[in-house]
PDB file of N, CA and C in Angstrom:
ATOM      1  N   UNK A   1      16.388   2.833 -24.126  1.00  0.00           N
ATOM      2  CA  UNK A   1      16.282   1.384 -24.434  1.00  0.00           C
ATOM      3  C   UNK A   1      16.922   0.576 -23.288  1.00  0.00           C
ATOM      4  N   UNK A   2      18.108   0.742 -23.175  1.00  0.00           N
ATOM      5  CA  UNK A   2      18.751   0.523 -22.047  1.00  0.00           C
ATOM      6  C   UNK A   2      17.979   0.103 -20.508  1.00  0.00           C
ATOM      7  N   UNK A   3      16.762   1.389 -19.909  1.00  0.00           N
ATOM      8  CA  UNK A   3      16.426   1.765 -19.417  1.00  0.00           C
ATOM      9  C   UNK A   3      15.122   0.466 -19.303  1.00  0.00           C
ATOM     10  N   UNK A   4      14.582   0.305 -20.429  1.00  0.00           N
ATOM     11  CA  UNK A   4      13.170  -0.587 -20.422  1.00  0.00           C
ATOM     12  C   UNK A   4      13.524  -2.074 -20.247  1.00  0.00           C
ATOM     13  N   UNK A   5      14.905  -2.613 -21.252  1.00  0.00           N
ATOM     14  CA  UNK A   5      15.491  -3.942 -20.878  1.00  0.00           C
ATOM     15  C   UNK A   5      15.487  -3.920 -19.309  1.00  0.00           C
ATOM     16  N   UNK A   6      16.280  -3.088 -18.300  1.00  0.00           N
ATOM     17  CA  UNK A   6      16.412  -3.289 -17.196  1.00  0.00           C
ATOM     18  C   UNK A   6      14.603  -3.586 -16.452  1.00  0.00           C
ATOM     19  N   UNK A   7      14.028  -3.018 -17.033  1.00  0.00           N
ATOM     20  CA  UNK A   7      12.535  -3.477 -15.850  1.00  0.00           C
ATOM     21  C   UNK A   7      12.270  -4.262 -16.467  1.00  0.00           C
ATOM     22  N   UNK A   8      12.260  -4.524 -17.626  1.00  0.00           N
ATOM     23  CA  UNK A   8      11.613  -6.009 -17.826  1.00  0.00           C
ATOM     24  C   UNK A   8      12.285  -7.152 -17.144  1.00  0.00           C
ATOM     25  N   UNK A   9      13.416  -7.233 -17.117  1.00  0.00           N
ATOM     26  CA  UNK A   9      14.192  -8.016 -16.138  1.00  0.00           C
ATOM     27  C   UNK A   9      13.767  -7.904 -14.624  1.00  0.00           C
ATOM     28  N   UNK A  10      13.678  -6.911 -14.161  1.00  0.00           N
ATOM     29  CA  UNK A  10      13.087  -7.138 -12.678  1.00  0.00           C
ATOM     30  C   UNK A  10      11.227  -7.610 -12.828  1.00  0.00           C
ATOM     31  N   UNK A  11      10.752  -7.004 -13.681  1.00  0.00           N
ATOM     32  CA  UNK A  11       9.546  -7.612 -13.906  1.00  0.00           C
ATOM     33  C   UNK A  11       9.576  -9.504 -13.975  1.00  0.00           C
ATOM     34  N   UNK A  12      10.427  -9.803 -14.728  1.00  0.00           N
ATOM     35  CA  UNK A  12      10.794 -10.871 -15.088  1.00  0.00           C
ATOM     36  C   UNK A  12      10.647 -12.073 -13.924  1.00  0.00           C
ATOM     37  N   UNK A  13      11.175 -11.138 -12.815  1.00  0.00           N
ATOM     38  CA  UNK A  13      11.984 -11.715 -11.708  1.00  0.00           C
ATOM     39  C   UNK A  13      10.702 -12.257 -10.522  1.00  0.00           C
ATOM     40  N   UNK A  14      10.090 -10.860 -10.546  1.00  0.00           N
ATOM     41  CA  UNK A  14       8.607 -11.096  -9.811  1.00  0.00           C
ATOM     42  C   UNK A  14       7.418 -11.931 -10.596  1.00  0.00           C
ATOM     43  N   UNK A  15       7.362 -13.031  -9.905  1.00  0.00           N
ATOM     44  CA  UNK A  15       6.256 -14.128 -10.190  1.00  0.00           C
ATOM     45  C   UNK A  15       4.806 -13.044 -10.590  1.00  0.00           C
ATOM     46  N   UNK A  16       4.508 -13.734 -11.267  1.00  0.00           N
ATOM     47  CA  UNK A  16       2.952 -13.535 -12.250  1.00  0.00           C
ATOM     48  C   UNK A  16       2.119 -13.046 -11.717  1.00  0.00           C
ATOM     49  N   UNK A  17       1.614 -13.865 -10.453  1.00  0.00           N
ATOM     50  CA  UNK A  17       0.758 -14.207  -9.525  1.00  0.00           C
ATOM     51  C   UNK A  17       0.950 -12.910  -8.651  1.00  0.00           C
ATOM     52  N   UNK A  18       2.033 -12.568  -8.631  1.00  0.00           N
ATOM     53  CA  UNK A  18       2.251 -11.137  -7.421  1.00  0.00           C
ATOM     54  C   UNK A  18       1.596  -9.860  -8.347  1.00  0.00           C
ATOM     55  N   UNK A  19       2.473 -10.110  -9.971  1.00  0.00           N
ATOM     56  CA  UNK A  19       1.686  -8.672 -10.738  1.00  0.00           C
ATOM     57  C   UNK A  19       0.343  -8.823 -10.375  1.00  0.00           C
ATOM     58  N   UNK A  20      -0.072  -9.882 -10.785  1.00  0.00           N
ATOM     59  CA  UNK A  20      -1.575 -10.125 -11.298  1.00  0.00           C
ATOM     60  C   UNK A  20      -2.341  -9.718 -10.408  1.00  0.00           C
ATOM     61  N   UNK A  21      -2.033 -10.110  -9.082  1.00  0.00           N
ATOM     62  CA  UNK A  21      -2.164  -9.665  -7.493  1.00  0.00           C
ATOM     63  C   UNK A  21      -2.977  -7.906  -7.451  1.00  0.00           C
ATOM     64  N   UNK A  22      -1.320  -7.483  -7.633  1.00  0.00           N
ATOM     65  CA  UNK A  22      -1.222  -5.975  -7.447  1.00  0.00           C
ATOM     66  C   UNK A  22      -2.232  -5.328  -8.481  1.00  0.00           C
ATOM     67  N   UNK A  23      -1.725  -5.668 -10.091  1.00  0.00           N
ATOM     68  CA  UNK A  23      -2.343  -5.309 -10.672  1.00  0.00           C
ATOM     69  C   UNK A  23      -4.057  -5.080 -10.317  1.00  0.00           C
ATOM     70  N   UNK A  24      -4.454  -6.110  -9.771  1.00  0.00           N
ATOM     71  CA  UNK A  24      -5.867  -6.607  -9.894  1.00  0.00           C
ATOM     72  C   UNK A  24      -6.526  -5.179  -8.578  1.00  0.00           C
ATOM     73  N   UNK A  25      -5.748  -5.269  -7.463  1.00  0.00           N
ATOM     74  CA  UNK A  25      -5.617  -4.835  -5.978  1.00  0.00           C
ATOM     75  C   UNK A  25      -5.968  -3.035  -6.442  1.00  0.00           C
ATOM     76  N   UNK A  26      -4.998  -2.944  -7.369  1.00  0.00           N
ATOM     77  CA  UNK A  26      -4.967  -1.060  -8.104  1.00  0.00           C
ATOM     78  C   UNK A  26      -5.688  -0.639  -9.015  1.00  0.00           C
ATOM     79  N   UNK A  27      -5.949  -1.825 -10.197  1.00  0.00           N
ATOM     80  CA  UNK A  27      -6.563  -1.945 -10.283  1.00  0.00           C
ATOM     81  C   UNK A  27      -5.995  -1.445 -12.344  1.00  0.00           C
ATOM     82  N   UNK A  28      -4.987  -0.875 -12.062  1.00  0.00           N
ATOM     83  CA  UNK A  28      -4.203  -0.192 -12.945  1.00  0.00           C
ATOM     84  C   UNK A  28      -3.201  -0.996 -13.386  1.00  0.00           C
ATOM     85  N   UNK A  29      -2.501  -1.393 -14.314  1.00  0.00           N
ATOM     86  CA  UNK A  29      -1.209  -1.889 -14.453  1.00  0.00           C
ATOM     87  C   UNK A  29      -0.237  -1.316 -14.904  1.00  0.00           C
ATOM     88  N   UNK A  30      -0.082   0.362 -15.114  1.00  0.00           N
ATOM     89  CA  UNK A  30       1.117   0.872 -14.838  1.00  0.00           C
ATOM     90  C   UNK A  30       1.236   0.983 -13.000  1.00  0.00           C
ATOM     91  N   UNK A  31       0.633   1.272 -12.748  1.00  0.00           N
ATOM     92  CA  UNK A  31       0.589   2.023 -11.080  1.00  0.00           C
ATOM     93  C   UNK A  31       1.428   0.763 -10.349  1.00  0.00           C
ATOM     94  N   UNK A  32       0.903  -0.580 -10.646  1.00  0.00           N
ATOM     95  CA  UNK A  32       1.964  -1.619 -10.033  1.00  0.00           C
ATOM     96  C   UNK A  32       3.198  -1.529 -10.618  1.00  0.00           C
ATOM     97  N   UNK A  33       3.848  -1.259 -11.838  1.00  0.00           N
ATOM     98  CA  UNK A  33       5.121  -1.152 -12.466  1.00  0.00           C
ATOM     99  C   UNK A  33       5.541   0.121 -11.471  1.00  0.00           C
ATOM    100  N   UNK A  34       4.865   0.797 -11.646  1.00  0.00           N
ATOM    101  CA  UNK A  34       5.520   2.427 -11.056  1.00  0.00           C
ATOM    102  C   UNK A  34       6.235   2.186  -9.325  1.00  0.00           C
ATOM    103  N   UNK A  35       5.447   1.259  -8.884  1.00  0.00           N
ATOM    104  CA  UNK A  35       5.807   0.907  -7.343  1.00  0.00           C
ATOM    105  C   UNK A  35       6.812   0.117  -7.752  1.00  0.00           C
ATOM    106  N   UNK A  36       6.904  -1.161  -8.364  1.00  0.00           N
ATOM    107  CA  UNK A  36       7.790  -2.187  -8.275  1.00  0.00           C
ATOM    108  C   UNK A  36       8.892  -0.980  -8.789  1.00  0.00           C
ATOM    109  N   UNK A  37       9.111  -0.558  -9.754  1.00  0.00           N
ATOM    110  CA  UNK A  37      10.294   0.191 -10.507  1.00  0.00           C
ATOM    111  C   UNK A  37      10.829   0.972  -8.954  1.00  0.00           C
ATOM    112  N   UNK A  38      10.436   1.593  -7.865  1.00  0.00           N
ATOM    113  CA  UNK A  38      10.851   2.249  -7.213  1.00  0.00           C
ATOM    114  C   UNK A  38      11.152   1.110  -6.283  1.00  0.00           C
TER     115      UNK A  38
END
């Protein structure tokens, strides 16, 4: 639990427009979490 609060907070942090970006780019929307998390 611990663990998921913390990325949502960095998720949080990165504007919309950048997921939406990446997301769109990969095409996937874990695969952009998996990069940002690292």
């Amino acid at each position: 639990m611990r663990h998921r609060r913390r990325r949502a907070q960095r998720r949080a942090m990165i504007p919309d427009a950048v997921i939406s970006r990446v997301g769109r780019a990969l095409g996937v929307r874990q695969s952009h979490v998996a990069i940002i998390d690292r």
